[in-house]
Protein backbone atom coordinates (compact mmCIF):
# COMPACT_ATOMS: atom_id res chain seq x y z
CA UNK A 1 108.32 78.34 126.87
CA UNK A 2 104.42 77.79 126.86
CA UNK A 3 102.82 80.07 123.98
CA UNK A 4 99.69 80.17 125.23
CA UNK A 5 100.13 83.24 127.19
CA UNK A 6 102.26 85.18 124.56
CA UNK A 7 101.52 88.03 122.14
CA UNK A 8 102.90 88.23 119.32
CA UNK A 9 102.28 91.48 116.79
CA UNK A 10 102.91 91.52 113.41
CA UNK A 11 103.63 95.26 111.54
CA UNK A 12 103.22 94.74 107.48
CA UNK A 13 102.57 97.61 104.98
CA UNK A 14 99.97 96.11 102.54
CA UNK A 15 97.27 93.07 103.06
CA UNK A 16 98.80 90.29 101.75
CA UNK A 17 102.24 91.28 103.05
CA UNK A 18 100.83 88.70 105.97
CA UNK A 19 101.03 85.66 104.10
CA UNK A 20 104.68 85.73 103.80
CA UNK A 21 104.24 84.47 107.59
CA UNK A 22 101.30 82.83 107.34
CA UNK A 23 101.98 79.33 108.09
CA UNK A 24 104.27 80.91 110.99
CA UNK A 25 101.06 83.03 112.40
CA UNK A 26 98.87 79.83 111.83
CA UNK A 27 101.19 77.65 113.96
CA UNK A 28 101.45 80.17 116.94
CA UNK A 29 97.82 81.01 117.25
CA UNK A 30 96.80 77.20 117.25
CA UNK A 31 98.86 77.17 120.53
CA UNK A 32 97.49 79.74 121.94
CA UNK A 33 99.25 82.62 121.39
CA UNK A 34 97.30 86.07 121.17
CA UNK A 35 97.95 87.06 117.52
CA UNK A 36 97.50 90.76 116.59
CA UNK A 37 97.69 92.15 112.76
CA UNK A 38 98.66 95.33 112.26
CA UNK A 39 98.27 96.50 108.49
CA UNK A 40 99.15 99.90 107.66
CA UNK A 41 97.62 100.36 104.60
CA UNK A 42 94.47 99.30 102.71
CA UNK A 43 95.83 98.25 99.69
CA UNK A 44 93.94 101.02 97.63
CA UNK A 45 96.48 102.17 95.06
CA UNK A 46 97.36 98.38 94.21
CA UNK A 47 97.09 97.19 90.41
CA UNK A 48 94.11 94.88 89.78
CA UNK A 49 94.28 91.70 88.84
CA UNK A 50 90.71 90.45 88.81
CA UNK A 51 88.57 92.88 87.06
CA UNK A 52 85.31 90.85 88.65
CA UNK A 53 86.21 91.40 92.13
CA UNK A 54 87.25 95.48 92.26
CA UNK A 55 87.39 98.30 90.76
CA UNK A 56 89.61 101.33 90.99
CA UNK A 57 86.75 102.98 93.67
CA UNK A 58 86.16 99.84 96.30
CA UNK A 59 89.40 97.93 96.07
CA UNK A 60 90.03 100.09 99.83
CA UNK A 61 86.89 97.79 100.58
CA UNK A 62 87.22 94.98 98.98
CA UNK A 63 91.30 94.08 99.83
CA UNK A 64 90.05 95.02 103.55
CA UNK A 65 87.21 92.24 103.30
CA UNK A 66 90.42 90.12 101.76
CA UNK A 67 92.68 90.76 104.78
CA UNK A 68 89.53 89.62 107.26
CA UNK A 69 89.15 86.96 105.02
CA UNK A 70 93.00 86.17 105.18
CA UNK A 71 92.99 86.51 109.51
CA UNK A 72 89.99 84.14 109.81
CA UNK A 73 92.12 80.89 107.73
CA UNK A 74 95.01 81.85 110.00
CA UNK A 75 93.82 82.34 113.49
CA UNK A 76 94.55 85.66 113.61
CA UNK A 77 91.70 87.19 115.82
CA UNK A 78 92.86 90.61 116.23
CA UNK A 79 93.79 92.96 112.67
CA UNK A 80 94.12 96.87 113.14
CA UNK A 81 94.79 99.58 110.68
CA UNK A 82 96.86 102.14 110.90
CA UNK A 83 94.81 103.99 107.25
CA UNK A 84 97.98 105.16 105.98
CA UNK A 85 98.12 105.89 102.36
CA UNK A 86 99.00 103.33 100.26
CA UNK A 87 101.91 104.47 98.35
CA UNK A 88 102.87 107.46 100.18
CA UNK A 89 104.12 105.86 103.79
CA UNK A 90 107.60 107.44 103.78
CA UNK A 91 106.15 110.81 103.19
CA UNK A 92 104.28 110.70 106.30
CA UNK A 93 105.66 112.94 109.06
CA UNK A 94 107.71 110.68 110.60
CA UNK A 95 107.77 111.50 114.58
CA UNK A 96 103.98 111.42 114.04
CA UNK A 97 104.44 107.46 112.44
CA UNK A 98 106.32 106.30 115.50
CA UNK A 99 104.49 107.57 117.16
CA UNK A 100 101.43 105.55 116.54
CA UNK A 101 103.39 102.41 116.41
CA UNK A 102 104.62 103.48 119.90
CA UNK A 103 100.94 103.66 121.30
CA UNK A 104 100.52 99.86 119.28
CA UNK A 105 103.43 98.37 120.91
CA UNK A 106 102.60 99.87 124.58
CA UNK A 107 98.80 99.01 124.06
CA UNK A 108 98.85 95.26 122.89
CA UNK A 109 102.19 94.77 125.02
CA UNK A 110 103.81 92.10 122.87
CA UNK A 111 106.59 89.59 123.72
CA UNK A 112 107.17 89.38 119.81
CA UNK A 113 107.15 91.98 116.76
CA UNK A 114 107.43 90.28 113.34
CA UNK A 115 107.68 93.04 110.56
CA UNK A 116 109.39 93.74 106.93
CA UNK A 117 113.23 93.72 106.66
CA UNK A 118 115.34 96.63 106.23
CA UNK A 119 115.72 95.29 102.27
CA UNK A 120 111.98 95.46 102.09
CA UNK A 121 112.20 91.43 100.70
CA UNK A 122 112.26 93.92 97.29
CA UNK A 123 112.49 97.76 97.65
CA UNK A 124 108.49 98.81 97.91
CA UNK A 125 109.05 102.36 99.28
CA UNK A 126 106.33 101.14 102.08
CA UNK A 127 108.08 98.41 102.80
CA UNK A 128 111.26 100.29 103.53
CA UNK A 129 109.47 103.18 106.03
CA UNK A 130 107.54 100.27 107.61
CA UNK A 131 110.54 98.77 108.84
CA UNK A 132 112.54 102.25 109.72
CA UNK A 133 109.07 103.22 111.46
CA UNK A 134 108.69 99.82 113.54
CA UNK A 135 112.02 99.80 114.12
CA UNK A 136 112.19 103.16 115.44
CA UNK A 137 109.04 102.50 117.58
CA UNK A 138 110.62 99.21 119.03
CA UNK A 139 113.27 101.37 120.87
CA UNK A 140 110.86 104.31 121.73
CA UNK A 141 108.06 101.73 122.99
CA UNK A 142 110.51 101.05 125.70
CA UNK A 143 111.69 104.73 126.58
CA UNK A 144 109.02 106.25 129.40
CA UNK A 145 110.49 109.80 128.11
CA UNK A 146 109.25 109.35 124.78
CA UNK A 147 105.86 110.00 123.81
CA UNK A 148 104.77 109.73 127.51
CA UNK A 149 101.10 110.48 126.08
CA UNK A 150 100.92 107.23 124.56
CA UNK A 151 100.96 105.13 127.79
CA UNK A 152 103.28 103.06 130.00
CA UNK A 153 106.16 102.26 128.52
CA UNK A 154 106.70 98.57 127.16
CA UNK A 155 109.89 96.19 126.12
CA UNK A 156 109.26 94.03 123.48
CA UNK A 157 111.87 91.17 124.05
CA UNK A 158 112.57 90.56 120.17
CA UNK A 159 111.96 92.19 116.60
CA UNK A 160 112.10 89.85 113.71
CA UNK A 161 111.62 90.66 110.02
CA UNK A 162 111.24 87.99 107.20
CA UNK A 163 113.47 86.89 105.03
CA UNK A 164 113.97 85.06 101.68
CA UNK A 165 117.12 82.51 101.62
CA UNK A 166 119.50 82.42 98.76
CA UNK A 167 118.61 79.04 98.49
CA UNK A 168 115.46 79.78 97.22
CA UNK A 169 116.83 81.86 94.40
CA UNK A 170 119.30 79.10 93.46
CA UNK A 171 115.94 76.96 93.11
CA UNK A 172 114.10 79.18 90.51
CA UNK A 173 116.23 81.36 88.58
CA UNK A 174 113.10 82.77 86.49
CA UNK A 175 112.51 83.52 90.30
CA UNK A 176 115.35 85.63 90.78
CA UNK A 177 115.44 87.31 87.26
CA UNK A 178 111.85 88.31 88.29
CA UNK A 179 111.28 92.15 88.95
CA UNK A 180 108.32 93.77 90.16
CA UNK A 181 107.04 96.52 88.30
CA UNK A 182 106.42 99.92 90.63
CA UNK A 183 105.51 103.41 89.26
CA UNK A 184 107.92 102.81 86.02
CA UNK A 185 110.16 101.49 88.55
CA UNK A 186 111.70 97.37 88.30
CA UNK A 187 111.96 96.27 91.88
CA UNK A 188 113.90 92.70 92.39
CA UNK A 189 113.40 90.65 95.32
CA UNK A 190 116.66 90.45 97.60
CA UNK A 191 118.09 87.80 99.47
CA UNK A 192 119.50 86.72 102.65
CA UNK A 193 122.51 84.48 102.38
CA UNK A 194 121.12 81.27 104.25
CA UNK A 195 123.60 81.29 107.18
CA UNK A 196 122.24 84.54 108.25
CA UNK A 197 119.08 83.61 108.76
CA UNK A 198 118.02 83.22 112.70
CA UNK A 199 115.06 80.94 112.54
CA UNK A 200 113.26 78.53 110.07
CA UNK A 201 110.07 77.80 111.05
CA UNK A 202 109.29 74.59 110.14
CA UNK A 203 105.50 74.87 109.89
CA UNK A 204 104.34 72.21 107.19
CA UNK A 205 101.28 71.37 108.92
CA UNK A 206 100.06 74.86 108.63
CA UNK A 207 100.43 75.31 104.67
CA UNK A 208 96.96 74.50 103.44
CA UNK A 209 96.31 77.57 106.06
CA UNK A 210 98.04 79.48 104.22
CA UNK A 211 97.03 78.99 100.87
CA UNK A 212 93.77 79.03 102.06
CA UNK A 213 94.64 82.54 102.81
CA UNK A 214 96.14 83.89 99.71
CA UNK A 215 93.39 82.42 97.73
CA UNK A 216 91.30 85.32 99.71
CA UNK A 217 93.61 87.92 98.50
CA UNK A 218 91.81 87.48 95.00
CA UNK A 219 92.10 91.05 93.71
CA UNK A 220 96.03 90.04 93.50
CA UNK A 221 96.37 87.00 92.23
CA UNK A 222 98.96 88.03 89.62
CA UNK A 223 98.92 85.45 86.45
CA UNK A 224 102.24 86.38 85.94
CA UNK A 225 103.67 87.72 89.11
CA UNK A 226 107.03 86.20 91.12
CA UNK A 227 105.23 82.87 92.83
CA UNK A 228 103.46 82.12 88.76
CA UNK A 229 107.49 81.43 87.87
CA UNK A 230 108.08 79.38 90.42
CA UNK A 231 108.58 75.48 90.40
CA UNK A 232 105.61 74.41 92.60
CA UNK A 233 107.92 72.08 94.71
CA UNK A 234 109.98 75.20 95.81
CA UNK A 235 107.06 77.06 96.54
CA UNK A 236 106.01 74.45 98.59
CA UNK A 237 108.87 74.35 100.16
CA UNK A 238 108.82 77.32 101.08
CA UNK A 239 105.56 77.69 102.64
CA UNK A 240 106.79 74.90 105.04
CA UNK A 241 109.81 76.71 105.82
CA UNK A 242 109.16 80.14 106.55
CA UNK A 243 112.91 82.68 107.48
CA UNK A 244 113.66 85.17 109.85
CA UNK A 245 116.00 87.40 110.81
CA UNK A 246 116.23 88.59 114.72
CA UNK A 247 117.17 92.14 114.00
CA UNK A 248 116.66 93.19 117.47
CA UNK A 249 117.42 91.20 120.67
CA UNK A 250 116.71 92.18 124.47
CA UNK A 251 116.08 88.64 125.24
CA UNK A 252 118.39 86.00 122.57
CA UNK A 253 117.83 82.80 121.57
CA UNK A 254 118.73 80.39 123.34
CA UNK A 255 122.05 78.73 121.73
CA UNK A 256 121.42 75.85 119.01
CA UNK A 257 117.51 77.11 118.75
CA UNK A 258 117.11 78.03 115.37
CA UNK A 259 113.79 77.17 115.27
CA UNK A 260 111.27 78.91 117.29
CA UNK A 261 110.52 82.17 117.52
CA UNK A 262 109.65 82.39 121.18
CA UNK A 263 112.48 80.02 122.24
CA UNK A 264 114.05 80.83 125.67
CA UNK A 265 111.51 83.82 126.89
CA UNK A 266 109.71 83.17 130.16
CA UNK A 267 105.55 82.22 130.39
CA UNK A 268 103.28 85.05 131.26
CA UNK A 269 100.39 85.08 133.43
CA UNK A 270 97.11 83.79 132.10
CA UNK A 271 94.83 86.02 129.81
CA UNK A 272 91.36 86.72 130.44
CA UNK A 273 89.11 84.54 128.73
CA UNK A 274 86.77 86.39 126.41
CA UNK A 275 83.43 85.36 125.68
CA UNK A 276 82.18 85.04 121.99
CA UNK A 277 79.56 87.18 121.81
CA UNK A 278 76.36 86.29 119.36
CA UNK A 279 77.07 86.00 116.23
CA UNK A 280 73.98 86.77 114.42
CA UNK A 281 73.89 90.11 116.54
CA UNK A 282 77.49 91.15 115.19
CA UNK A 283 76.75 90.46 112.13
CA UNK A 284 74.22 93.14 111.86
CA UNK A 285 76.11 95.34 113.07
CA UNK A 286 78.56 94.75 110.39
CA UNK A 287 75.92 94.51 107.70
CA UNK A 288 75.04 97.46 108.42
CA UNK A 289 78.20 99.40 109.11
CA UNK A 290 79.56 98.76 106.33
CA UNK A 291 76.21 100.22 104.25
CA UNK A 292 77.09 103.73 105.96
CA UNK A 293 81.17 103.49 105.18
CA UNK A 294 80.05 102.93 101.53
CA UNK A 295 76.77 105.52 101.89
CA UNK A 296 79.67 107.91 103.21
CA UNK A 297 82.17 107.21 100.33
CA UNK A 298 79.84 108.02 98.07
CA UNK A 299 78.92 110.89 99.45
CA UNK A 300 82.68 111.91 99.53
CA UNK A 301 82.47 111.85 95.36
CA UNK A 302 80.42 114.73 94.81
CA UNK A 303 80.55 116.80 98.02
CA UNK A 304 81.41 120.67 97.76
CA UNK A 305 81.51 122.07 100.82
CA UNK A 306 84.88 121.82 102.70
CA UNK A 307 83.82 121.11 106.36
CA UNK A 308 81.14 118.44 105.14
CA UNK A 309 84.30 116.82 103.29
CA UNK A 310 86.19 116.99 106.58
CA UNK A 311 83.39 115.60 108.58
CA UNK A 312 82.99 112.80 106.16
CA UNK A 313 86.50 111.86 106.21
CA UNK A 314 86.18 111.60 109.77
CA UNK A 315 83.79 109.64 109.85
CA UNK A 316 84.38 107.08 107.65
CA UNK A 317 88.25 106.91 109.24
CA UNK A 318 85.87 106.13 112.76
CA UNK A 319 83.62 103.84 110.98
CA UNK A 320 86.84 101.62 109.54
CA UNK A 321 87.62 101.55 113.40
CA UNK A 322 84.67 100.31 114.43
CA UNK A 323 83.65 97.63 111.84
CA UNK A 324 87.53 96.37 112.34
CA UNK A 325 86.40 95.79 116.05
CA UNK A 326 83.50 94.20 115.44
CA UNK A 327 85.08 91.83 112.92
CA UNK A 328 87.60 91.34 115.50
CA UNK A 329 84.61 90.29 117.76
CA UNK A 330 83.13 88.24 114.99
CA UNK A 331 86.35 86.16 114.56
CA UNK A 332 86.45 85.10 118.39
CA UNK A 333 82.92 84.02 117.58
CA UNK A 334 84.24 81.72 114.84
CA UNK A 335 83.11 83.08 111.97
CA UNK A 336 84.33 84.59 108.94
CA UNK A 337 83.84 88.61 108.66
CA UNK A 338 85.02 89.01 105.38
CA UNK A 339 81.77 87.07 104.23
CA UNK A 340 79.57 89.96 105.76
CA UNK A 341 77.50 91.41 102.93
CA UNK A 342 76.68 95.53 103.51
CA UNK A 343 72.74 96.00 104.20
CA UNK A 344 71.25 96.95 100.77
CA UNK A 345 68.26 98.35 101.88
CA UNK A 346 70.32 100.98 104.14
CA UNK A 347 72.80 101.32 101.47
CA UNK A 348 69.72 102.08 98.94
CA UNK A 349 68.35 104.36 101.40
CA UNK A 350 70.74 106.46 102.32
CA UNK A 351 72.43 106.21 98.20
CA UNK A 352 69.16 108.08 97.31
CA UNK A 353 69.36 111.29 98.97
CA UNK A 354 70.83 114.36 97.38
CA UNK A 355 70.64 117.27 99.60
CA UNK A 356 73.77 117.86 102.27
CA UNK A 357 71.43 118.04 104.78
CA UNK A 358 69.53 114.90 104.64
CA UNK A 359 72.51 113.15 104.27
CA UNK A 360 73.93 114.48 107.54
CA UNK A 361 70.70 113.74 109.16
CA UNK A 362 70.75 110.00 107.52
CA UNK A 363 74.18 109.65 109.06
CA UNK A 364 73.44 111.26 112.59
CA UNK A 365 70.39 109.08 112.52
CA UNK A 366 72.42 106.20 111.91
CA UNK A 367 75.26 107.11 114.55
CA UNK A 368 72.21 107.87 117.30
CA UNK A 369 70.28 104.73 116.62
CA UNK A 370 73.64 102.90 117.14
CA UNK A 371 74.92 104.53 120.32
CA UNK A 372 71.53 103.96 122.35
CA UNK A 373 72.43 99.75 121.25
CA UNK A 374 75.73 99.89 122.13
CA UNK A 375 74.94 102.19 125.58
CA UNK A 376 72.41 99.76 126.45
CA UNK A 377 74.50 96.74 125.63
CA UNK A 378 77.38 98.21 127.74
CA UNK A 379 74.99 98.54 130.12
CA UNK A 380 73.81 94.94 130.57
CA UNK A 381 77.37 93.68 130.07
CA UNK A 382 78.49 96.00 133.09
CA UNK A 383 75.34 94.56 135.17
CA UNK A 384 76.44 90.99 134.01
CA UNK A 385 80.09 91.22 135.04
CA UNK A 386 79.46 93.10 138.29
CA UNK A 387 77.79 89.57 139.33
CA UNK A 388 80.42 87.27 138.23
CA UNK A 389 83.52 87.09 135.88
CA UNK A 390 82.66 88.40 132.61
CA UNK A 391 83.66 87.87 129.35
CA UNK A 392 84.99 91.55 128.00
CA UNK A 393 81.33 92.42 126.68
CA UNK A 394 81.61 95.76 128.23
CA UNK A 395 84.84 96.37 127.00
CA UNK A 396 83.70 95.72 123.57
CA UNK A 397 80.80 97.97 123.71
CA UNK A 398 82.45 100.81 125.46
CA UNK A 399 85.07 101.07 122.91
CA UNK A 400 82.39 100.98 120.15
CA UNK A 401 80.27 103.81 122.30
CA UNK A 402 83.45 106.24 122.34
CA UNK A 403 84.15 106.15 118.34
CA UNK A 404 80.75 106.46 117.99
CA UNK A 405 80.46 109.95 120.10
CA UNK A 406 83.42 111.13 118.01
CA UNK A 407 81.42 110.10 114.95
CA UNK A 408 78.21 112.07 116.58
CA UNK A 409 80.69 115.00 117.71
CA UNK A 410 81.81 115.61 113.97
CA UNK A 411 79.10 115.44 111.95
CA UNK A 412 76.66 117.67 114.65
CA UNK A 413 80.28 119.71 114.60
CA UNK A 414 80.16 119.86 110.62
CA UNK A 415 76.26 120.97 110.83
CA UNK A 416 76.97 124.00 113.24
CA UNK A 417 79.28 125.64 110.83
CA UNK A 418 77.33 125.12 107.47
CA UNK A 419 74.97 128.17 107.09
């Protein structure tokens, strides 16, 4: 089939779980394909590997600036969160989990779903309810009786997860005697005997893609973690040959294909293009974004009173949303996001002030003086469009407006209730 048309959505627990199928995601997006990351964590209870690039209180930040960092070497234009905890996915309550998945799938509407095996590649606890969640969510996506408040229902036509061959093992034994260390815990990676595997992407032109992205995952780089033990050739090799299983199957492969993932499925209609918006203008936006999700964090240290904690929370959830839309936006405008530095002056500003009041009215100033841009923006986009095809300008704002009036509607909200 032509990929141009196709959407493919990828479901991985931590950042850096992506580059597993990087050179895969790299391959598909330079033909066309709509890619859409979906990482459910930020990476925040990770061990740190690179004492200059995090610490304990912005490695949230800093492996979410990695992940942008990561999408913009692949192609990968679109990257949500799901802000689960890091750590703590299979506790979550689990109708609620699908749930959101569910609202993903019907949302983005994907021919495609690439996610973590039911091994977990090695036994991460994350990795395990990632895959029983997405699973789960594949099946209800498709049910209009199941959370019928999550929209239309939707029928992904394949679920693959990603594999590691046995032949790779048989490569690097210091490989396979490796075990990853977890909460006391020694976790070894599992393997898929080779003639199970579905589909071996053979994506060599892609690998410098690839690496390009792990090297952004810098707060990781392990000195000696699994990849450190093994023979460079293999892990060459194995960048250029990325595995999957098809777990799922409502359209199959067409017989003898083993190696494309969209083999056999019909084209769909042509996208809408969408217009790169100015760069320089998202930027800001960005810069200073991420000033008030780090003004907020720190005012999350030392606050006492309960519904000011709550408010906060809220916020900064919102405020993840928001600057993960406009880095989306950024992308499509061809540049890197992850490069974005927060305004200092703001962050100075606002860092300053003691008092739970000012810094309510610091971040209700901030939340006003950004919904009058956006409204106006939306605005000019809606007169633009209304004259000739547009470019999703309006959409773009008019998602941005809405978190932003939840942002306004909890802290004014929090204010009402403190004496």
């Amino acid at each position: 089939m032509s990929e141009l048309n196709t959407t493919i959505l990828a479901v991985f627990a931590h950042p850096d779980d992506e580059i597993s199928t990087g050179s895969t995601l790299a391959r598909y997006a330079d033909a066309g394909a709509r890619i859409v990351l979906v990482c459910a964590t930020r990476g925040e209870a990770a061990t740190i590997y690179c004492e200059a690039c995090a610490t304990r209180e912005n490695l949230a930040e800093v492996r979410t600036h990695e992940l942008e960092c990561a999408c913009q070497h692949l192609g990968v234009a679109e990257l949500r969160w799901l802000d689960w905890p890091d750590g703590g996915i299979a506790g979550l309550p689990r109708d609620q989990a699908v749930g959101q998945v569910v609202a993903l799938i019907r949302e983005i509407r994907p021919r495609v779903i690439l996610t973590h095996p039911e091994n977990g590649l090695y036994p991460h606890p994350d990795h395990l309810a990632v895959w029983e969640i997405v699973r789960a969510a594949f099946e209800a996506a498709a049910d209009p009786d199941r959370y019928p408040e999550a929209g239309p229902a939707w029928a992904a036509d394949r679920l693959y997860t990603r594999a590691m061959p046995q032949s790779i093992f048989d490569a690097a034994p210091a490989f396979a005697q490796y075990r990853v260390q977890l909460n006391g815990q020694q976790l070894p990676f599992i393997p898929t005997p080779d003639d199970q595997i579905d589909v071996v992407m053979r994506v060599a032109p892609w690998v410098e893609r690839r690496m390009a992205a792990w090297d952004c995952h810098r707060s990781q780089h392990n000195p000696d973690g699994a990849f450190a033990r093994m023979p460079e050739p293999v892990r060459r090799a194995m960048a250029e040959n990325e595995h999957f299983i098809l777990a799922v199957a409502r359209v199959p492969l067409p017989e003898g294909v083993d190696d494309d993932l969209l083999a056999g499925l019909e084209a769909e209609a042509p996208r809408p293009e969408v217009a790169a918006l100015d760069a320089a203008m998202l930027r800001a936006e960005i810069a200073s974004g991420r000033a008030d999700l780090a003004v907020c964090e720190g005012y999350l240290k030392d606050v006492t009173d309960p519904d000011f904690a709550q408010a906060l929370r809220e916020y900064a959830g919102l405020e993840h949303d928001i600057l993960s839309l406009l880095a989306r936006a950024l992308r499509l405008a061809g540049e890197p996001s992850g490069e974005v530095a927060a305004d200092r002056e703001r962050l100075m500003r606002g860092a300053r002030l003691e008092t739970a009041g000012d810094r309510q009215d610091f971040l209700l100033a901030g939340v006003r003086q950004a919904l009058a841009r956006w409204e106006a923006r939306e605005a000019a986009a809606q007169a633009a469009e209304s004259a000739g095809p547009g470019g999703g300008e309006e959409a773009l704002w008019g998602a941005l407006r809405a978190l932003g009036a939840e942002q306004l509607k909890s802290l004014t909200d929090s204010g009402e209730q403190r004496p």
